[in-house]
Each structure stands twice: as C-alpha cells, then as structure tokens.
Protein backbone atom coordinates (compact mmCIF):
# COMPACT_ATOMS: atom_id res chain seq x y z
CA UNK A 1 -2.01 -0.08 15.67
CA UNK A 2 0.94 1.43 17.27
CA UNK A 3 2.27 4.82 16.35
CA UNK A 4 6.05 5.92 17.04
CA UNK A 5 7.06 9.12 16.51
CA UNK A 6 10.91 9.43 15.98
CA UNK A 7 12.27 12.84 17.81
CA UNK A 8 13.09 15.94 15.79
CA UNK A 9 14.61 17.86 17.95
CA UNK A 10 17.82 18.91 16.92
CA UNK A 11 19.90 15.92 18.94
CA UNK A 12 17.61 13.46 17.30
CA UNK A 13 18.41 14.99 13.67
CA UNK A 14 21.63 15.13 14.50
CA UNK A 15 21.97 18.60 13.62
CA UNK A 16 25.25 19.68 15.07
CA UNK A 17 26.11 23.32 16.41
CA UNK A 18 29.36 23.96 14.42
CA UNK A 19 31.58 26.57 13.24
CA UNK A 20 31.47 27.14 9.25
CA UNK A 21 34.60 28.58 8.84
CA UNK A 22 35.74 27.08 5.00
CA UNK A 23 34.07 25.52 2.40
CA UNK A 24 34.71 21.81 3.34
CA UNK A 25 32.72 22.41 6.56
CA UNK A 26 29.87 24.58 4.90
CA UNK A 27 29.60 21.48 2.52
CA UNK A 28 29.38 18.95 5.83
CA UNK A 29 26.55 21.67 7.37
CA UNK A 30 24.71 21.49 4.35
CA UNK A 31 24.59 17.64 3.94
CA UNK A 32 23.61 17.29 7.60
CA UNK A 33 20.70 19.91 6.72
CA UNK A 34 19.65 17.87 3.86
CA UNK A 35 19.66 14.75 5.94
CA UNK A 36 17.80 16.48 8.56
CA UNK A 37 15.34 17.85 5.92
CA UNK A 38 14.78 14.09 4.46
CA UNK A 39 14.41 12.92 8.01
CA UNK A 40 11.84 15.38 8.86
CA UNK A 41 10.20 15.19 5.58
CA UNK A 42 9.67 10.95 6.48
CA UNK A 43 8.02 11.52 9.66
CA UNK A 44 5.57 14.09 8.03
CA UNK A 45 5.03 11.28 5.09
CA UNK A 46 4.28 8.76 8.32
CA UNK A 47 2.24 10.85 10.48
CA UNK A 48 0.26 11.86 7.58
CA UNK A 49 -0.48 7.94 6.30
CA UNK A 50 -0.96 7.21 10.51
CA UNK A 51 -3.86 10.20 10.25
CA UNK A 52 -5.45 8.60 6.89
CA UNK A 53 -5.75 4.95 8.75
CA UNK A 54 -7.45 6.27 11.79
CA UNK A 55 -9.73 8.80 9.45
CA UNK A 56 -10.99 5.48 7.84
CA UNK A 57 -11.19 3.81 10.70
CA UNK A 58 -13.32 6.13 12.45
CA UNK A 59 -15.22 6.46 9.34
CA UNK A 60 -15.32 2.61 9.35
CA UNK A 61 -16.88 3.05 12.85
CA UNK A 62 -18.71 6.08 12.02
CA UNK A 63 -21.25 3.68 9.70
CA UNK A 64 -20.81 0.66 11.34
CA UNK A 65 -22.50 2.04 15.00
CA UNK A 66 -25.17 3.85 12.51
CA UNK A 67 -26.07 0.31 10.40
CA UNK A 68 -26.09 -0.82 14.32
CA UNK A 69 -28.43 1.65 15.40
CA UNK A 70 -31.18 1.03 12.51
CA UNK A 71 -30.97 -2.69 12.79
CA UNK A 72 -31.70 -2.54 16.18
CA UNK A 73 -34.51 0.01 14.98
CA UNK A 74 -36.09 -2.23 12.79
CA UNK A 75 -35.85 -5.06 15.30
CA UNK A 76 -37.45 -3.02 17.97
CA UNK A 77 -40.20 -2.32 15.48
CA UNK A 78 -41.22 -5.39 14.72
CA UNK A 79 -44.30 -7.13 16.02
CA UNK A 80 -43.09 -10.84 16.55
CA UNK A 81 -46.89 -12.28 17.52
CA UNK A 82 -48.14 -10.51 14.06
CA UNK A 83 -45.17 -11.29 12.04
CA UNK A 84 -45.57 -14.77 13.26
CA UNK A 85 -49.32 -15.42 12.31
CA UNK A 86 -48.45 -14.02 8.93
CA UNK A 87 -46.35 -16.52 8.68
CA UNK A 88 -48.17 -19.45 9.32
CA UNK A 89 -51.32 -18.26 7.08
CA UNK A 90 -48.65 -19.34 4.51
C-alpha cells in the first residue's frame, strides 16, 4: 500500500493572492475558494479511507499474532509420547 498525499499549501491549491477590486474578480476568488475547498475536502475523504485500511489491517494483525500465540500454546502443551499411545490403543 502506498499513500500520497497531494500538497495543500496554498501553491498546491492554487489559491492565488489577488486584488478583489469588482465583482467579476470577487466571483473568480470565490470559485478558486470553492475549488480549493473541494480539493481539500478529497484529501480528507482519502486520508480518512487510507486510516480505515491500516485500522483493519492492524486489527487483521492484531488477531492473527494472538490465534498464533495460542496455537503455539496448545502445541507446546501437548504430550506427543502420551498423545501417541492413546492413539494406538485405538
């Protein structure tokens, strides 16, 4: 799994430093907000999905090492020689 993270910084939203002086440049500021808003808003939705997948998969690991850990338990507990003559009595 590889994660990129796309800059939002300012230069990277494109988020210009210019003068509002009338309304047609107001309306440009605005629409480069709101594309800066949805562009921030997307990396949010990504990290957020990118922090689910490696909750589960440490979950995932989490119960995997334990089911590990008490099958080597149970293993470690058994008595082969015993187990063995039980066996063959059958």
């Amino acid at each position: 799994m590889q994660l990129v993270i796309s800059s939002v910084t300012a230069t990277g939203l494109r988020i210009n430093n210019s003068e509002v002086v009338d309304i047609d440049q107001a309306r440009a500021a605005i629409t480069s907000l709101d594309h800066a808003t949805d562009m921030v808003n997307q990396e949010r939705s990504y990290l957020g999905s990118m922090q689910n997948r490696l909750a589960l998969t440490t979950s995932n690991l989490a119960s995997q090492t334990q089911n590990i850990e008490a099958s080597h338990s149970n293993i470690q507990g058994t008595d082969f020689a015993a187990d063995a003559a039980e066996l063959a009595k059958h």
